[in-house]
Protein backbone atom coordinates (compact mmCIF):
# COMPACT_ATOMS: atom_id res chain seq x y z
CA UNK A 1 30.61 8.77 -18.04
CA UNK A 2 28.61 5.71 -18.46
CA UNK A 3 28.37 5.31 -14.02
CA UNK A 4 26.76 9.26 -15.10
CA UNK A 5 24.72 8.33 -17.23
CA UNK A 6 23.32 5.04 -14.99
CA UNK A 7 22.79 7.39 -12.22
CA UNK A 8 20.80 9.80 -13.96
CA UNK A 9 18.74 6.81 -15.31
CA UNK A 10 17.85 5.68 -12.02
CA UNK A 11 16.76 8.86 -10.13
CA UNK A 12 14.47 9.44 -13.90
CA UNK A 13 13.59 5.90 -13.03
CA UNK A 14 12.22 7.06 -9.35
CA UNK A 15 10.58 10.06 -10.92
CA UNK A 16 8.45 8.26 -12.54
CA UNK A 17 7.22 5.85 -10.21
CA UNK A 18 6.74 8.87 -7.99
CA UNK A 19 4.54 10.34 -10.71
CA UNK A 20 2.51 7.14 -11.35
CA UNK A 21 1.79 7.30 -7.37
CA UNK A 22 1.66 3.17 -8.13
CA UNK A 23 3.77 1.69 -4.26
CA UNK A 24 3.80 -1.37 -2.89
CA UNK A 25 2.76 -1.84 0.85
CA UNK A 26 5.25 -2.74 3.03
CA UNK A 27 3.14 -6.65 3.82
CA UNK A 28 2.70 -6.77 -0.01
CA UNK A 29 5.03 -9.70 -0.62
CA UNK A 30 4.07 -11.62 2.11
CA UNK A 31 0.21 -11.44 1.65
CA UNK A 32 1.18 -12.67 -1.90
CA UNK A 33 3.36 -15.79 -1.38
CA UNK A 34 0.35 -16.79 0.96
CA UNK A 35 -2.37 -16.07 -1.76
CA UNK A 36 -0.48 -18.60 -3.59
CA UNK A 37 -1.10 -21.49 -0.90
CA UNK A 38 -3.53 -24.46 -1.56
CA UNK A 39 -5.94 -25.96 1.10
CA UNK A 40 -8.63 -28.21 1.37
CA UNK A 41 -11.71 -26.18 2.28
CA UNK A 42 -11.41 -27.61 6.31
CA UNK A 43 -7.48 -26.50 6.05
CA UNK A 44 -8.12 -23.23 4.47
CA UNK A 45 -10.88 -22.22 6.94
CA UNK A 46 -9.03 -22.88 10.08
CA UNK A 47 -5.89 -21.39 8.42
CA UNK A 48 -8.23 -18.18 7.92
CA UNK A 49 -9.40 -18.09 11.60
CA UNK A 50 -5.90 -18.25 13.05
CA UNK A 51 -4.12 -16.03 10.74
CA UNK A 52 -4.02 -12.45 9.88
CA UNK A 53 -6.92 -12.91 7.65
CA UNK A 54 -10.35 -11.17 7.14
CA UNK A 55 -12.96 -14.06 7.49
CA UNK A 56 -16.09 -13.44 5.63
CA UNK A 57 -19.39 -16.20 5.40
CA UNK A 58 -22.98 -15.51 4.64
CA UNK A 59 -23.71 -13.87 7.89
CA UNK A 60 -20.47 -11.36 7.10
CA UNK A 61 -17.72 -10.83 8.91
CA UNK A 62 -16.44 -13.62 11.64
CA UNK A 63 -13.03 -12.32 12.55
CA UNK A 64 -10.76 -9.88 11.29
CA UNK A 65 -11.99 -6.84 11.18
CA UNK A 66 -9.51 -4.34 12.44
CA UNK A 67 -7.51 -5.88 9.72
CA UNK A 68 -10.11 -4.77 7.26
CA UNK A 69 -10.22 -1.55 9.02
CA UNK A 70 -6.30 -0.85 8.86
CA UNK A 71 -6.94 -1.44 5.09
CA UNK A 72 -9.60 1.00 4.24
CA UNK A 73 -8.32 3.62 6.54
CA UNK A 74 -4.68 3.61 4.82
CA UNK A 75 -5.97 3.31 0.94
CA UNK A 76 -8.56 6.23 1.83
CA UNK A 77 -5.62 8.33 2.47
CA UNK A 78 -4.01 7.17 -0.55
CA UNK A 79 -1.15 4.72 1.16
CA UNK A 80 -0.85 0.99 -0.42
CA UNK A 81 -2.13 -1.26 1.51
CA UNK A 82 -3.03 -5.02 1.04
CA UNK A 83 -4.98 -7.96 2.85
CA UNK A 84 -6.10 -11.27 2.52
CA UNK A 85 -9.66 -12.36 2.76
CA UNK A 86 -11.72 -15.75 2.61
CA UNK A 87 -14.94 -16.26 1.85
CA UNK A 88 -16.47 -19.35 3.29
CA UNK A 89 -20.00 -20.03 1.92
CA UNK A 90 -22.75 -23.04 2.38
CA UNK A 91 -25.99 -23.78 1.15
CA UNK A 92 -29.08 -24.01 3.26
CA UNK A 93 -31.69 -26.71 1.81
CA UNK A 94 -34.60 -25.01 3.09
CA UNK A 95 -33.82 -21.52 1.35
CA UNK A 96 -33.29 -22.79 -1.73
CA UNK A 97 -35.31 -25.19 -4.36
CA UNK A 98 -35.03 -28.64 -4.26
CA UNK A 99 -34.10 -28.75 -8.36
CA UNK A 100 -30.74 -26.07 -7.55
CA UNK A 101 -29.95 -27.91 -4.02
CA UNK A 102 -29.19 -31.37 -5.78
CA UNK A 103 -27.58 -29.40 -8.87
CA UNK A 104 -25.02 -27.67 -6.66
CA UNK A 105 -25.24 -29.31 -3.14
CA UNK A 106 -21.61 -30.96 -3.81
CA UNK A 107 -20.04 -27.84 -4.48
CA UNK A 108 -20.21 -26.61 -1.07
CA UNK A 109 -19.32 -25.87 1.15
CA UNK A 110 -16.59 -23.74 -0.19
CA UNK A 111 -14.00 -21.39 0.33
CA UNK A 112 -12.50 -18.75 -1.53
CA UNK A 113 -9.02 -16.45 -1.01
CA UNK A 114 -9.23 -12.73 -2.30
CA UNK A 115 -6.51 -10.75 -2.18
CA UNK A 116 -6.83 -7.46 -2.69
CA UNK A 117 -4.03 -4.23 -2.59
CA UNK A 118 -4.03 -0.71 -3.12
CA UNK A 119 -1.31 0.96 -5.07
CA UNK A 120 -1.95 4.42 -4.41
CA UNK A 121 -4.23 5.16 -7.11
CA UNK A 122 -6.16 1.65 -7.96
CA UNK A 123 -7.71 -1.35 -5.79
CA UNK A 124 -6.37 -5.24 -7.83
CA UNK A 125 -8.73 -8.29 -6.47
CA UNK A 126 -7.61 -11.47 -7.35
CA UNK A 127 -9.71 -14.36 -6.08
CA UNK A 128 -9.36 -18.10 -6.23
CA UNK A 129 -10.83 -21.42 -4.75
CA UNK A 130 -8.52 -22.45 -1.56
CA UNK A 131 -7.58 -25.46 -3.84
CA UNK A 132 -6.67 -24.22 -6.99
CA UNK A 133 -3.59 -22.54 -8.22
CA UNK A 134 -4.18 -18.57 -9.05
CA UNK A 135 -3.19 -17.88 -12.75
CA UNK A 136 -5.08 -14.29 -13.61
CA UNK A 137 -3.90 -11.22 -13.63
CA UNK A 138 -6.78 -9.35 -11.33
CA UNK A 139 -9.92 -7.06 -11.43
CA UNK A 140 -9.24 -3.69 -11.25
CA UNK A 141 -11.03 -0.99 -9.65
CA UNK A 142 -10.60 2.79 -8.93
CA UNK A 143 -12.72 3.35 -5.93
CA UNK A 144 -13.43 1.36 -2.68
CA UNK A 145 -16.88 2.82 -1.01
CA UNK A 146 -18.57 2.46 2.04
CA UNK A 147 -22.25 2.16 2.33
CA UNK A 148 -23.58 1.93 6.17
CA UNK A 149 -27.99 2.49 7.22
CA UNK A 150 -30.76 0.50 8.12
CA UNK A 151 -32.30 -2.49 6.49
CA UNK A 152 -33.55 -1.90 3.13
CA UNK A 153 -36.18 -4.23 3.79
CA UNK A 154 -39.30 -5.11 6.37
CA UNK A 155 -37.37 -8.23 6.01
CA UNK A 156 -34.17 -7.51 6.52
CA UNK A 157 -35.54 -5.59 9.73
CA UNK A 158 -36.40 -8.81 11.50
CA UNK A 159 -32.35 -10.38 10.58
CA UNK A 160 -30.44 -7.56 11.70
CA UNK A 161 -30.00 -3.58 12.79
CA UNK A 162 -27.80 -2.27 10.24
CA UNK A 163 -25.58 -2.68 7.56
CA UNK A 164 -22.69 -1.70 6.79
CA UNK A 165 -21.02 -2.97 3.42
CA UNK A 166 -17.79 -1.72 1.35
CA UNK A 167 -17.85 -2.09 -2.26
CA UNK A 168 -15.36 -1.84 -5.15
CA UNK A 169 -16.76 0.43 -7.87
CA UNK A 170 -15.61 2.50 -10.90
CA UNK A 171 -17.74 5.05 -10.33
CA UNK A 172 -18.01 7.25 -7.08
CA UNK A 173 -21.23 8.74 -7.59
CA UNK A 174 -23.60 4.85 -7.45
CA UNK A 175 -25.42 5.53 -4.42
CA UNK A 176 -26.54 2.01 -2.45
CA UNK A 177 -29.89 2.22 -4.30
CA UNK A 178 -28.50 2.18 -7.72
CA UNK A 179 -25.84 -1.05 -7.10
CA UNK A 180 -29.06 -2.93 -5.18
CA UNK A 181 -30.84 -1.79 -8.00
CA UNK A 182 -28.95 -2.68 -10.43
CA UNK A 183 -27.66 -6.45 -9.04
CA UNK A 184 -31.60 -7.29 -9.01
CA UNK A 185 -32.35 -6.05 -13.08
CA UNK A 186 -31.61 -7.68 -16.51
CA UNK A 187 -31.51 -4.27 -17.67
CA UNK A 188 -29.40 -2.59 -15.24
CA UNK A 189 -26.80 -0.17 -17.24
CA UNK A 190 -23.02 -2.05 -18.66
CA UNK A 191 -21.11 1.15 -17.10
CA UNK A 192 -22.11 -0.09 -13.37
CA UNK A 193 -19.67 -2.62 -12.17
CA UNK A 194 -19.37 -3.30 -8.69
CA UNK A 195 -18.14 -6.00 -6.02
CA UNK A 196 -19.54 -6.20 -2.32
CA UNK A 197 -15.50 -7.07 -0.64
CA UNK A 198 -17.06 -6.60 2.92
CA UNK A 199 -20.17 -7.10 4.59
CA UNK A 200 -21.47 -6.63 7.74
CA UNK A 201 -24.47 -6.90 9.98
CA UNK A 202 -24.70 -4.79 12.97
CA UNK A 203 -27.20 -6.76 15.81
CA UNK A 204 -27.93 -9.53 13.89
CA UNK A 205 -30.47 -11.73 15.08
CA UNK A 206 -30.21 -15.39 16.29
């Protein structure tokens, strides 16, 4: 009776992770235990160029994109996935003011580790400095959009071709103008909350 009863409390078990539609990708556990691994910012950025990483700096992505791609194809059709990121960023002296550049020039340069999965029904980013232990829980978000067009700017027309940018969002319906909008105004609405996860530029200039 009771080996019944465990059996029947099992498959209800399954049911109801079916329902949820919450899985776990099948490189979930790896990407994980190596989320969890410290490096100095030189360590951490050659780690990132020679592993199965997506390698992000100010000029987007360096390496890694088909890895990004596998990503975003599988969650659009609703499979978990998960991948590991890093974000390595500098600061250029003669694009910012001389007051911030001595207030933050030790800082950098620096490198950050996002990990980010897909469940089957949300996106979890969880983000850390290469040299400092991980001890949140993550963001979540319920949609992953792609924005791709020309250069908003005259500006941005002289740096590159295109753009094409993936951002986690809550709601489906921001277009491109109203998250550009919004990240430039004190007033923009509390209901937008976004993250740019990807970015690249298409025939950027030297």
């Amino acid at each position: 009776m009771k080996k019944a009863i465990i059996v029947i409390s099992l498959a209800a078990l399954a049911v109801l992770v079916s329902c949820s539609g919450r899985r776990e990708s099948a490189d979930s556990k790896k990407n994980r235990e190596l989320f969890q691994k410290l490096f100095t910012v030189e360590e951490g950025l050659e780690w990132a160029k020679t592993s199965d990483v997506v390698l992000m700096d100010k000029d987007g992505c360096v390496s890694g994109k088909a890895l990004w791609e596998a990503f975003y194809e599988a969650s659009t059709h609703g499979k978990p996935a998960s991948v590991l990121m890093a974000h390595y960023m500098t600061i250029e002296k003669e694009k910012t003011s001389e007051e911030y550049y001595e207030q933050v020039k030790d800082e950098y340069p620096k490198l950050s580790i996002t990990l980010l999965e897909y469940d089957g029904v949300e996106y979890t980013m969880k983000q850390r400095d290469c040299a400092k232990e991980y001890t949140g829980t993550g963001t979540v978000y319920k949609h992953l959009k792609h924005f791709a067009g020309d250069p908003p700017t005259e500006y941005a027309k002289t740096q590159y071709d295109s753009y094409s940018f993936y951002v986690l969002l809550d709601d489906p319906e921001l277009t491109w103008e109203e998250i550009t909008a919004a990240s430039l105004s004190s007033y923009a609405p509390s209901t937008i909350r976004d993250y740019p996860i990807y970015m690249e530029y298409i025939g950027k200039k030297k």
